[in-house]
PDB file of N, CA and C in Angstrom:
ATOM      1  N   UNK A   1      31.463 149.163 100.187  1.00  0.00           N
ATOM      2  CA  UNK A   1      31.742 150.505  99.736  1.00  0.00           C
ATOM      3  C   UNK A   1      30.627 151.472 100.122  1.00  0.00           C
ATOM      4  N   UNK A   2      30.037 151.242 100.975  1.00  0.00           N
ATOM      5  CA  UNK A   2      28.501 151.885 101.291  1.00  0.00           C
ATOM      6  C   UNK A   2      29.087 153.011 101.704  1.00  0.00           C
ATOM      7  N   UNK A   3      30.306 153.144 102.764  1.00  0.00           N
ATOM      8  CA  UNK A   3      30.721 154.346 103.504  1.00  0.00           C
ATOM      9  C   UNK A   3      30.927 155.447 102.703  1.00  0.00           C
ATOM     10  N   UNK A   4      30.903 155.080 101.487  1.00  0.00           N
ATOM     11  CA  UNK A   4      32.164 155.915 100.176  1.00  0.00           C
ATOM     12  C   UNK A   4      30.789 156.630  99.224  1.00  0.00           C
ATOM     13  N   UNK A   5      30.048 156.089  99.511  1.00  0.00           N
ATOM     14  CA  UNK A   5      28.662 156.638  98.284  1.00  0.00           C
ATOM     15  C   UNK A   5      28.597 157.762  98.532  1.00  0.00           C
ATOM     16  N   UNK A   6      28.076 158.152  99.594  1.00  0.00           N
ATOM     17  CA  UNK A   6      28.162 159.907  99.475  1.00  0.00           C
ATOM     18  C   UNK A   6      29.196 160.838  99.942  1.00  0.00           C
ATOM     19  N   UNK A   7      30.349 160.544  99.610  1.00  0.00           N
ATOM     20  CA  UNK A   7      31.427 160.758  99.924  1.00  0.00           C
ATOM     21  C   UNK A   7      32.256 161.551  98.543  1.00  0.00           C
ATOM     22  N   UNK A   8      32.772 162.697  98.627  1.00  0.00           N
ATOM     23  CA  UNK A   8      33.321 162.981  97.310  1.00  0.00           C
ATOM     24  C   UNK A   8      34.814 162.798  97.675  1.00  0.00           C
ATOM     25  N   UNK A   9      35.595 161.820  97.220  1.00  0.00           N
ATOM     26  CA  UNK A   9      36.983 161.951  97.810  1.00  0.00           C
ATOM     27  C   UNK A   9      38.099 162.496  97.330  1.00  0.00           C
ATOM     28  N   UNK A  10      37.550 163.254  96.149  1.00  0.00           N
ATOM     29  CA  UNK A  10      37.961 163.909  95.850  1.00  0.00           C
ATOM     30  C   UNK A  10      38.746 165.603  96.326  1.00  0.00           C
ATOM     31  N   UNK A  11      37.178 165.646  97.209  1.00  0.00           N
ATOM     32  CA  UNK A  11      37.719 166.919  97.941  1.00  0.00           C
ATOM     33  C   UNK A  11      38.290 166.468  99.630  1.00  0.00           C
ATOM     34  N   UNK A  12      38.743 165.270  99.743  1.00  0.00           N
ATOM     35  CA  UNK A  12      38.830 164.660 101.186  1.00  0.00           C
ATOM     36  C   UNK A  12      40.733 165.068 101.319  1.00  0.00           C
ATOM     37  N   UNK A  13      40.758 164.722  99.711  1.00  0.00           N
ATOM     38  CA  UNK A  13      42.321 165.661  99.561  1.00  0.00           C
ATOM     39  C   UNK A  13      42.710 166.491  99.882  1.00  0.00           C
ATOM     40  N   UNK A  14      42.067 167.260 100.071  1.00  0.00           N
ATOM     41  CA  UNK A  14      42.401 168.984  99.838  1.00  0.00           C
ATOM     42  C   UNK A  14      42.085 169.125 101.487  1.00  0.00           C
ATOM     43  N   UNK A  15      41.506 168.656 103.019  1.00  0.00           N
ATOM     44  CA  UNK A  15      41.423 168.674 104.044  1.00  0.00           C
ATOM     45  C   UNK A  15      42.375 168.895 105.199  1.00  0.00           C
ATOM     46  N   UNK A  16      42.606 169.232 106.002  1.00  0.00           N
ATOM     47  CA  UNK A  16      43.964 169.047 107.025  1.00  0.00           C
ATOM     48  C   UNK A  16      43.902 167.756 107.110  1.00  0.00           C
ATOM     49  N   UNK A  17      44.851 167.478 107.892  1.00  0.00           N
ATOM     50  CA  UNK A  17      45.777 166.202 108.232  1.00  0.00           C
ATOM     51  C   UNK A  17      44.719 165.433 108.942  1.00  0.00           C
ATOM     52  N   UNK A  18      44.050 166.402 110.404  1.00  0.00           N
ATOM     53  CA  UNK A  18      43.778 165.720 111.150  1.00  0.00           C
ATOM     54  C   UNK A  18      42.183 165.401 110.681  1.00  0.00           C
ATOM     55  N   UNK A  19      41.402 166.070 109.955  1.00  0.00           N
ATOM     56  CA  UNK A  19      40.516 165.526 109.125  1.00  0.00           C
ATOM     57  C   UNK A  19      40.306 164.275 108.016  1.00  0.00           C
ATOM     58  N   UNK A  20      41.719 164.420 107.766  1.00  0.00           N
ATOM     59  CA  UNK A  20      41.624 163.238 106.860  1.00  0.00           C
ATOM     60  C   UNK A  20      42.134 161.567 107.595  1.00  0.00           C
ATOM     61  N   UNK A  21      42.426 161.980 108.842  1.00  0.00           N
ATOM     62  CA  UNK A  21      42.949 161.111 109.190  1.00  0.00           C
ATOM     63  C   UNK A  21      41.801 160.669 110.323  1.00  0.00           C
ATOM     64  N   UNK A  22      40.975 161.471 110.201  1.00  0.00           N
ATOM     65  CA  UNK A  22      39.630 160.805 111.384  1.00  0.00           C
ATOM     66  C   UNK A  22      38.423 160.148 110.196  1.00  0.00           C
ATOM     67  N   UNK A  23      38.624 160.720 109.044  1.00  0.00           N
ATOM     68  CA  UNK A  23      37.880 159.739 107.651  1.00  0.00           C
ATOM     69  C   UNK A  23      38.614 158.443 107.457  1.00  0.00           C
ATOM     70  N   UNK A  24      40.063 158.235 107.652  1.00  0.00           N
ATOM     71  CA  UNK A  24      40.809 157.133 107.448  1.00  0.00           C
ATOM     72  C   UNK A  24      39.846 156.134 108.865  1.00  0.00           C
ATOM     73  N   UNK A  25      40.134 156.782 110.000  1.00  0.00           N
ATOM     74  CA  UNK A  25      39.559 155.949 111.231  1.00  0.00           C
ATOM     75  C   UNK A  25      38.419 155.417 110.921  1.00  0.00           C
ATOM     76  N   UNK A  26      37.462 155.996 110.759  1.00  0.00           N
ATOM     77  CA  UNK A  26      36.282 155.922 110.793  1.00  0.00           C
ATOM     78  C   UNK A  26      36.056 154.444 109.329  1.00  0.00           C
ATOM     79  N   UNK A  27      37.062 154.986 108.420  1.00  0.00           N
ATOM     80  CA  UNK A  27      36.614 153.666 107.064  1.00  0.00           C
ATOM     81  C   UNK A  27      37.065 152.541 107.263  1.00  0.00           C
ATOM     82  N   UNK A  28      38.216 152.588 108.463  1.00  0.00           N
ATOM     83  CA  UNK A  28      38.691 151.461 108.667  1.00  0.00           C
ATOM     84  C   UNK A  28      38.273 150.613 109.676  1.00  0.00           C
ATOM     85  N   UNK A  29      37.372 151.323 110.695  1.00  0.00           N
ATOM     86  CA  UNK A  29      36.318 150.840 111.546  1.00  0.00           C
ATOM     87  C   UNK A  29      35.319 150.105 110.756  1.00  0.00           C
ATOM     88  N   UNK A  30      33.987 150.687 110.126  1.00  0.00           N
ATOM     89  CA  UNK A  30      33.376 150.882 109.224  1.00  0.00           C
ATOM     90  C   UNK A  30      34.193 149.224 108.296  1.00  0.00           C
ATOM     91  N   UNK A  31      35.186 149.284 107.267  1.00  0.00           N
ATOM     92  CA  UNK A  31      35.805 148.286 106.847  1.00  0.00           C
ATOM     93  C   UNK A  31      35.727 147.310 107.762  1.00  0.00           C
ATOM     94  N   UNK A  32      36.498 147.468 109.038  1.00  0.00           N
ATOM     95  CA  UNK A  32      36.419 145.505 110.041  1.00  0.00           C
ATOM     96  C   UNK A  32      35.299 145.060 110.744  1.00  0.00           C
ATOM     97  N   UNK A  33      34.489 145.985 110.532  1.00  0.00           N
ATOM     98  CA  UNK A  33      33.106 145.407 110.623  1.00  0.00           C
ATOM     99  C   UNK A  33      32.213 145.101 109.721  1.00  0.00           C
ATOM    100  N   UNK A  34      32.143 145.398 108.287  1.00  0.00           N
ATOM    101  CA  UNK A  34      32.128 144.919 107.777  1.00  0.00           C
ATOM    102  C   UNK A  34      32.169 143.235 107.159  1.00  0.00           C
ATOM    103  N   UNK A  35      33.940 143.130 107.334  1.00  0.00           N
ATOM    104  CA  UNK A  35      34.687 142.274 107.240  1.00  0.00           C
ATOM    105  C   UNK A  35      34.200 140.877 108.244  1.00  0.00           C
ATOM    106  N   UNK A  36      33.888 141.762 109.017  1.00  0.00           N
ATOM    107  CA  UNK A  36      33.548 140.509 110.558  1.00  0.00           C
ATOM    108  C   UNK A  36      31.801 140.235 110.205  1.00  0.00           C
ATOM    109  N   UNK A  37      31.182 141.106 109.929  1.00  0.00           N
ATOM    110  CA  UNK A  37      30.121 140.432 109.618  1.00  0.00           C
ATOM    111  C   UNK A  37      29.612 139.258 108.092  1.00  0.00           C
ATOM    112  N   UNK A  38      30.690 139.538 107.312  1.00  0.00           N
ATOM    113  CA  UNK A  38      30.747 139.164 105.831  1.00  0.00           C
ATOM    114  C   UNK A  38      31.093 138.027 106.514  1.00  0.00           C
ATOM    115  N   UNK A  39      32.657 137.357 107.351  1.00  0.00           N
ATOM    116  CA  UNK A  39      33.010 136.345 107.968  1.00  0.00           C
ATOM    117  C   UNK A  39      32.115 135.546 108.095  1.00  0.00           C
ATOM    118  N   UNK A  40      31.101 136.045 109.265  1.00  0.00           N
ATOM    119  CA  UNK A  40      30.161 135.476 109.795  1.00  0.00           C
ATOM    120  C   UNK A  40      29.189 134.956 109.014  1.00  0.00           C
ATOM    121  N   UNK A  41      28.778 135.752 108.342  1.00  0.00           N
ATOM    122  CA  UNK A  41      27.674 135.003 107.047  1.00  0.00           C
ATOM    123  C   UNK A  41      28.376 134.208 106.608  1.00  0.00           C
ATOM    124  N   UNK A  42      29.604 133.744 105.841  1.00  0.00           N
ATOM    125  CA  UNK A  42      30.276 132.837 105.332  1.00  0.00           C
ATOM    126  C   UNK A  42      30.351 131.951 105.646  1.00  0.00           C
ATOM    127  N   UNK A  43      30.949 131.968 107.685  1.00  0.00           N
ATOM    128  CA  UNK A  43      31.093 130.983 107.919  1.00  0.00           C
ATOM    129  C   UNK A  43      29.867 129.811 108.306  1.00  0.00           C
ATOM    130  N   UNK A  44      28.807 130.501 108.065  1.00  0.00           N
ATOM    131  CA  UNK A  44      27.489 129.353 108.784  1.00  0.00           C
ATOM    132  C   UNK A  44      26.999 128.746 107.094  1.00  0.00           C
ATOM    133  N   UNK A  45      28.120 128.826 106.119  1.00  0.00           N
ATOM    134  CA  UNK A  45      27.850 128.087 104.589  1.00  0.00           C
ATOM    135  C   UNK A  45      28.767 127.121 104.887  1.00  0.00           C
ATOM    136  N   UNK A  46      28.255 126.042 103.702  1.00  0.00           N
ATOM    137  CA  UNK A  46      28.809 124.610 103.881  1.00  0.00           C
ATOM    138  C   UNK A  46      30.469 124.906 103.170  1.00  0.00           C
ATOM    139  N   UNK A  47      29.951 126.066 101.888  1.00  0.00           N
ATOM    140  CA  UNK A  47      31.410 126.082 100.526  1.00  0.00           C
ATOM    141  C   UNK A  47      32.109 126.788 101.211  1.00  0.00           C
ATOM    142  N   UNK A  48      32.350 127.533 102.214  1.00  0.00           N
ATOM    143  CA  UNK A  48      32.819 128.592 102.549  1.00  0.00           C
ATOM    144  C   UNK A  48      34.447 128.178 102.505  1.00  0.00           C
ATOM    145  N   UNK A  49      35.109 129.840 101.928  1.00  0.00           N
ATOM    146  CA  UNK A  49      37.210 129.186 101.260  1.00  0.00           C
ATOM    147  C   UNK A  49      37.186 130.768 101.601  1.00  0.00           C
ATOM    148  N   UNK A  50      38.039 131.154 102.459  1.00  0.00           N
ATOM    149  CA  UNK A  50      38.616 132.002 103.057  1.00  0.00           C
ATOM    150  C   UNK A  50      39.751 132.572 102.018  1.00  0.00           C
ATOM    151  N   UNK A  51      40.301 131.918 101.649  1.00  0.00           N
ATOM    152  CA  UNK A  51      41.182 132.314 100.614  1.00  0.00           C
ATOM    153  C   UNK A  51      41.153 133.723  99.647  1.00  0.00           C
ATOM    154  N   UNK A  52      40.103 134.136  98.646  1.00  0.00           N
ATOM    155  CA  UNK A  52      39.558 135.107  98.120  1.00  0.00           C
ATOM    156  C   UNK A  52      38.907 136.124  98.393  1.00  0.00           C
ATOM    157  N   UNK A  53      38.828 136.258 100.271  1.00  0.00           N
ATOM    158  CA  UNK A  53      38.018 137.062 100.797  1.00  0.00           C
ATOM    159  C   UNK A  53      39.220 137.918 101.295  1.00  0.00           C
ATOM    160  N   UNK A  54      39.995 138.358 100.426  1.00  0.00           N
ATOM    161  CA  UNK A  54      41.049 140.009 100.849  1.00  0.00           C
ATOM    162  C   UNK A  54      39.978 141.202 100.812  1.00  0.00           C
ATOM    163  N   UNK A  55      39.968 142.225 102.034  1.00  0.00           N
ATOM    164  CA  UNK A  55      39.215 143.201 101.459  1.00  0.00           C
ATOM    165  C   UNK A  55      40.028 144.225 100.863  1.00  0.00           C
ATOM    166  N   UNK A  56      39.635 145.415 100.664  1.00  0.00           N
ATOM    167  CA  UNK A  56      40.508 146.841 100.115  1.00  0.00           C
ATOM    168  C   UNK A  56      41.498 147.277 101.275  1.00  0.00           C
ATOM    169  N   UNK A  57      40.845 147.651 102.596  1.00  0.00           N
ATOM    170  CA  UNK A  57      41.759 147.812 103.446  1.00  0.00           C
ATOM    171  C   UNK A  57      43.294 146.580 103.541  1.00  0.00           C
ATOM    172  N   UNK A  58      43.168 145.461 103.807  1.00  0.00           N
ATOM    173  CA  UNK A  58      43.996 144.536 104.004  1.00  0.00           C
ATOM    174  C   UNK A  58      45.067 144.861 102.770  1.00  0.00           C
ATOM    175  N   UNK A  59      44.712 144.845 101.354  1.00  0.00           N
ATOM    176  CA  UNK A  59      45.173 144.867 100.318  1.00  0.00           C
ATOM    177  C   UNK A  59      45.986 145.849 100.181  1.00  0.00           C
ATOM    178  N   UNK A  60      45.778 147.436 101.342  1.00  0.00           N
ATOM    179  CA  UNK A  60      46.271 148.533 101.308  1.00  0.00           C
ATOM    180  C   UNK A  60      47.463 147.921 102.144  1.00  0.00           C
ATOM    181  N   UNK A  61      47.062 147.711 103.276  1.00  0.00           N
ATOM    182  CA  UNK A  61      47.940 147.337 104.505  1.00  0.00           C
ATOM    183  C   UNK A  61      49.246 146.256 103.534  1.00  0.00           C
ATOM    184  N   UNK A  62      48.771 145.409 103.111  1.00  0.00           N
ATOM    185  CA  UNK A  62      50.210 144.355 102.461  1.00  0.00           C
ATOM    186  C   UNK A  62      50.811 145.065 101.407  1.00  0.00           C
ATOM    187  N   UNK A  63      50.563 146.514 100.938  1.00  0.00           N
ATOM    188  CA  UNK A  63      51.333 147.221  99.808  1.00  0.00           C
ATOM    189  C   UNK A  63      52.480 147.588 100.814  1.00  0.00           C
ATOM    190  N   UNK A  64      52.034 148.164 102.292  1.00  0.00           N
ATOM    191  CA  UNK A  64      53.128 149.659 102.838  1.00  0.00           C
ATOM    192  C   UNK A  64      54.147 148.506 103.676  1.00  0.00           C
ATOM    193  N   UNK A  65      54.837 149.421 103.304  1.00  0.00           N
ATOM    194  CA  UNK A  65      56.509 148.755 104.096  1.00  0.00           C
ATOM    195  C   UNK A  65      56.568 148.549 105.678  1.00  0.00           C
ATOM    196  N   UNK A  66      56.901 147.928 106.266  1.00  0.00           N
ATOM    197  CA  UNK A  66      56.842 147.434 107.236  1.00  0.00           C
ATOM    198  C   UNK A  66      56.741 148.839 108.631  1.00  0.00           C
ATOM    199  N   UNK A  67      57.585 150.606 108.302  1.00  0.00           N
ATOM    200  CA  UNK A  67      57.200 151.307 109.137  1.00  0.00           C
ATOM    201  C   UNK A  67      56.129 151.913 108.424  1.00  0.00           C
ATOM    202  N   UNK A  68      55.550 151.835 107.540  1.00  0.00           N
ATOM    203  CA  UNK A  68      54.338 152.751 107.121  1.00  0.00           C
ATOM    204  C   UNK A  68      53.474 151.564 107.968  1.00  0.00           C
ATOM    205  N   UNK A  69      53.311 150.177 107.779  1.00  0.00           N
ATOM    206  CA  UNK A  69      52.093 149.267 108.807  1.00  0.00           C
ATOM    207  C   UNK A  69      52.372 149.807 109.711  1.00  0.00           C
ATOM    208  N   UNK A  70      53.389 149.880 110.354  1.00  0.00           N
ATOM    209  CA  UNK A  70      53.827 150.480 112.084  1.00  0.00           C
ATOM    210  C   UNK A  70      52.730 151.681 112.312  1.00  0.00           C
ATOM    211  N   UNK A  71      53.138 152.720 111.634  1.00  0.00           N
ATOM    212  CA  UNK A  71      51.641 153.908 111.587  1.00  0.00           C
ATOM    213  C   UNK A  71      50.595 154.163 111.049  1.00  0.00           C
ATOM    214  N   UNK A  72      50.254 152.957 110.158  1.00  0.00           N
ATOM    215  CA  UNK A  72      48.478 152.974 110.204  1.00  0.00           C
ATOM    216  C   UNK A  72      48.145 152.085 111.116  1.00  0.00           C
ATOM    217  N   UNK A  73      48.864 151.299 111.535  1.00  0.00           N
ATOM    218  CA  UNK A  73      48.193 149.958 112.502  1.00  0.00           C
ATOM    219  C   UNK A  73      48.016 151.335 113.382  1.00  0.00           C
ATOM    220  N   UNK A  74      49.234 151.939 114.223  1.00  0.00           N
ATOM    221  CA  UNK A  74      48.707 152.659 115.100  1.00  0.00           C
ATOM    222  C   UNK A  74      47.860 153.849 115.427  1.00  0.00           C
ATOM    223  N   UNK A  75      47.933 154.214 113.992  1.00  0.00           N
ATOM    224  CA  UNK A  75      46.730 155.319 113.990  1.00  0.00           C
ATOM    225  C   UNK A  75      45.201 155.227 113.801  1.00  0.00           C
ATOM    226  N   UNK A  76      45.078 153.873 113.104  1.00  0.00           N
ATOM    227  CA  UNK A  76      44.147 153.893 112.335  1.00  0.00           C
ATOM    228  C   UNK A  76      43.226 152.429 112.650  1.00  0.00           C
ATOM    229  N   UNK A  77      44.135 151.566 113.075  1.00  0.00           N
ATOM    230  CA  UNK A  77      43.752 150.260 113.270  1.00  0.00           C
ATOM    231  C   UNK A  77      43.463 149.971 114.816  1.00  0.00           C
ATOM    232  N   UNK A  78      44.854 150.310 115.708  1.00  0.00           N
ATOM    233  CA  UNK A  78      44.847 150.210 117.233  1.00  0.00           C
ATOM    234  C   UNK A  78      44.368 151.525 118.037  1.00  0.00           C
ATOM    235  N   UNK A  79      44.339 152.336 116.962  1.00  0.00           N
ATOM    236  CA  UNK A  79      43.919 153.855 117.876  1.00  0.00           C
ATOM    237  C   UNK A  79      44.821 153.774 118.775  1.00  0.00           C
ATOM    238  N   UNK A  80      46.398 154.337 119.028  1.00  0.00           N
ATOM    239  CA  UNK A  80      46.997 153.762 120.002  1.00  0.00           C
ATOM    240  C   UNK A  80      46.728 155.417 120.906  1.00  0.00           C
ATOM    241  N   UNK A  81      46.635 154.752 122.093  1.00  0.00           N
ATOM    242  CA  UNK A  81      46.089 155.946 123.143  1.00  0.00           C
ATOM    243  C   UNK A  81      47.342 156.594 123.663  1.00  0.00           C
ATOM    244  N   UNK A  82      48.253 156.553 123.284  1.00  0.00           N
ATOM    245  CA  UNK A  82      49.897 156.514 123.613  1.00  0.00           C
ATOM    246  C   UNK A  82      50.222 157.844 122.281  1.00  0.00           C
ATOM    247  N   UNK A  83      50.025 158.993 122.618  1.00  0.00           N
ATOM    248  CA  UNK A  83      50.089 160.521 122.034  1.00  0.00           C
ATOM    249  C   UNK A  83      51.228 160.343 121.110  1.00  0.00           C
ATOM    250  N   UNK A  84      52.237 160.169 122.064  1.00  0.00           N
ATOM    251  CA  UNK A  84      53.963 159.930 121.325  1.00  0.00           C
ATOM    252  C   UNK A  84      54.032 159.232 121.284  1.00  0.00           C
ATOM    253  N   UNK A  85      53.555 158.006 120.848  1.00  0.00           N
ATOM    254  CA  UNK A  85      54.488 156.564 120.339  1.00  0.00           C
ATOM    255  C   UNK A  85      55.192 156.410 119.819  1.00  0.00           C
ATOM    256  N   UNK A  86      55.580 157.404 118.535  1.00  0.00           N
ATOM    257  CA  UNK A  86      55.893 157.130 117.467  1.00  0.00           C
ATOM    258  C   UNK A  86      57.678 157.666 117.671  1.00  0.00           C
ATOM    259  N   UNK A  87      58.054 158.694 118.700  1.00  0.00           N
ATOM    260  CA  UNK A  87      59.081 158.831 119.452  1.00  0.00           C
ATOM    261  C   UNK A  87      60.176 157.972 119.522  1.00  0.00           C
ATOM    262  N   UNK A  88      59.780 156.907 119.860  1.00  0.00           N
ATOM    263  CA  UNK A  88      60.235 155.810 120.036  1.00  0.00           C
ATOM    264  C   UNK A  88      61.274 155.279 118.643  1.00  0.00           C
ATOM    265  N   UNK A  89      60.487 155.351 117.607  1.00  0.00           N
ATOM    266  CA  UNK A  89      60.885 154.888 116.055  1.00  0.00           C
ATOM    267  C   UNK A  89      61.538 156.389 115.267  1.00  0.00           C
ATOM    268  N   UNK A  90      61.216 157.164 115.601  1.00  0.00           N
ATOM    269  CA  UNK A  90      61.020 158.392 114.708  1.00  0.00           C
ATOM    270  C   UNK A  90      61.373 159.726 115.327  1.00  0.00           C
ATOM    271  N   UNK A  91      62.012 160.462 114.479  1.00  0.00           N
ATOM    272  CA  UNK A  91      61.455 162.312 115.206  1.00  0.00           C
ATOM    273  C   UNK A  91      60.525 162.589 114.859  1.00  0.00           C
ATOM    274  N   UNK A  92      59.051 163.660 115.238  1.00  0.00           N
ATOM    275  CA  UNK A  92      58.398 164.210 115.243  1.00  0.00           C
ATOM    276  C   UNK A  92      58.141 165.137 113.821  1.00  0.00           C
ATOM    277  N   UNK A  93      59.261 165.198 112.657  1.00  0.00           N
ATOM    278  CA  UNK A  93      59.257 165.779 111.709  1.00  0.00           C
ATOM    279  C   UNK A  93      58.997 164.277 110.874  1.00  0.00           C
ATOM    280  N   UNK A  94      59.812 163.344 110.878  1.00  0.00           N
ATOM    281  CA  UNK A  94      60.019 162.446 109.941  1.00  0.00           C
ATOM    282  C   UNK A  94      58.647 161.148 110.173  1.00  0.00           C
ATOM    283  N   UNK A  95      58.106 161.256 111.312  1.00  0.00           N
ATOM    284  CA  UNK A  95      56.742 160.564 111.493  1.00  0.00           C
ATOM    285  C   UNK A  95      55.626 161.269 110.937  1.00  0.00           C
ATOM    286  N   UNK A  96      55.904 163.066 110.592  1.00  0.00           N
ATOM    287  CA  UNK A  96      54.276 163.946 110.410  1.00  0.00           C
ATOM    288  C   UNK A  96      54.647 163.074 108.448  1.00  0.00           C
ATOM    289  N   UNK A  97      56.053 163.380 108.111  1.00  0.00           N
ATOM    290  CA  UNK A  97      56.251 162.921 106.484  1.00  0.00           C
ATOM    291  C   UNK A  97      55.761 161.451 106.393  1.00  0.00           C
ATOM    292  N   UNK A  98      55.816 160.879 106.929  1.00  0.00           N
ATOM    293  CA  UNK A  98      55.603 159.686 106.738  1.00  0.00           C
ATOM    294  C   UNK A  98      54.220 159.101 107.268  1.00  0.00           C
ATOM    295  N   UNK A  99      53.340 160.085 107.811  1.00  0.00           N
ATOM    296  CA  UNK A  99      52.047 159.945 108.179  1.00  0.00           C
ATOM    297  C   UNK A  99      51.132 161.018 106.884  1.00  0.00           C
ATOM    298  N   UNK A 100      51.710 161.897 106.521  1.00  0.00           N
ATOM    299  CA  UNK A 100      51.242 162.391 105.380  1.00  0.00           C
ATOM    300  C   UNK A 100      51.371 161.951 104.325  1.00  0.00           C
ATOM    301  N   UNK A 101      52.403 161.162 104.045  1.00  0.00           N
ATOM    302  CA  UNK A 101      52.586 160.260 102.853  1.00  0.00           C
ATOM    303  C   UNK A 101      51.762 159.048 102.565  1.00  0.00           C
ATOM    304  N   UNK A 102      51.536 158.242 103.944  1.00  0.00           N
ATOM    305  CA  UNK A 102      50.259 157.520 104.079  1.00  0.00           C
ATOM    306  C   UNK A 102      49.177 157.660 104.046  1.00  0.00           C
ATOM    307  N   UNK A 103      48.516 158.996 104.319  1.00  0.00           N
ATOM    308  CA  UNK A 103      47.481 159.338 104.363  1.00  0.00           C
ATOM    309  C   UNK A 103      46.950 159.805 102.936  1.00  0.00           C
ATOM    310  N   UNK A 104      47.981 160.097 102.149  1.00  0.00           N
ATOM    311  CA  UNK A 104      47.514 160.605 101.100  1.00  0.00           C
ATOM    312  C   UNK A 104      47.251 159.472  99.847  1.00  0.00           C
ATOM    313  N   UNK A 105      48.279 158.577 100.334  1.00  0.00           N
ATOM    314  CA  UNK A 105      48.571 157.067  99.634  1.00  0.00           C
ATOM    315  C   UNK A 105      46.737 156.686  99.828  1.00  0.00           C
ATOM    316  N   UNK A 106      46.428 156.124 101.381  1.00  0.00           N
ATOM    317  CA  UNK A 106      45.684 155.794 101.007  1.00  0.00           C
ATOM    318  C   UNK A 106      44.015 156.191 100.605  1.00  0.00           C
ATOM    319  N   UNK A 107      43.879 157.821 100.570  1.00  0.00           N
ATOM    320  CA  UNK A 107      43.147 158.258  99.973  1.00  0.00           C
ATOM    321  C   UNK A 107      43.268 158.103  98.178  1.00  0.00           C
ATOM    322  N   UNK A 108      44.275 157.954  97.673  1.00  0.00           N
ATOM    323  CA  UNK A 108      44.532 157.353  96.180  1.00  0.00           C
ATOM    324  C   UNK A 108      44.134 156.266  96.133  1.00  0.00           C
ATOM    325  N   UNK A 109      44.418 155.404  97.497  1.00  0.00           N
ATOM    326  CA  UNK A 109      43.954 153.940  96.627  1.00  0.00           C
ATOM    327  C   UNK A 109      42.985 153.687  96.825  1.00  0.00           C
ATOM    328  N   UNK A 110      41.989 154.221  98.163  1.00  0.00           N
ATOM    329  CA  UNK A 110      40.437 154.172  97.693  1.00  0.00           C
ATOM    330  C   UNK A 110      39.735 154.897  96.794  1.00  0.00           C
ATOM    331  N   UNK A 111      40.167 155.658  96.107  1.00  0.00           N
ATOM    332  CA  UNK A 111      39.726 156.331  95.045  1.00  0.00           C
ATOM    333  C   UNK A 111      39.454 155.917  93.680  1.00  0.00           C
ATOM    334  N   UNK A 112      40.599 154.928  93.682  1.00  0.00           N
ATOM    335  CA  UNK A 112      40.774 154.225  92.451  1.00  0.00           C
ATOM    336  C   UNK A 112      39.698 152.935  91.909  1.00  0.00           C
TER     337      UNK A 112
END
């Protein structure tokens, strides 16, 4: 949670889209490295059980329905370099709702 200390996220709410969604990038970077270095310490222990090591991000990711993963994986996880991807699945109105709905989701649940 180091990223989050001086962080008021409170006012991260109240930001445009595309601000809040380069704080999402950045925590979720920030998060799998983390994650990969925590791994690593673990794994050079004898007790080491994989099992109990869910982080916050992951925990977010197994709440959202299978097209909300579709657009954080790609926004947030794969950085997909592909502008319109989302074309493909979606119109351009019903991907900004459903990318604002996520975004706001998961500013609630790190908050909490």
């Amino acid at each position: 949670m180091e990223y989050l200390q001086n962080i008021d996220l409170s006012k991260i709410r109240s930001l445009c889209l595309q601000k809040k969604r380069e704080f999402i990038f950045n925590y979720c970077l920030f998060e799998q490295l983390k994650d990969k270095q925590l791994k690593q310490k673990k794994s050079q222990t004898i007790d080491y059980e994989e099992d109990d090591d869910i982080s916050k991000l992951e925990k977010f990711i197994k709440l959202l329905n299978s097209d909300n993963q579709k657009i954080f994986f790609n926004n947030f996880i794969y950085n997909n370099p592909e502008s319109e991807w989302y074309l493909v699945y979606w119109s351009k109105n019903a991907y900004y709702k459903k990318l604002n709905y996520i975004v706001n989701l998961f500013i609630d649940f790190i908050n909490q």
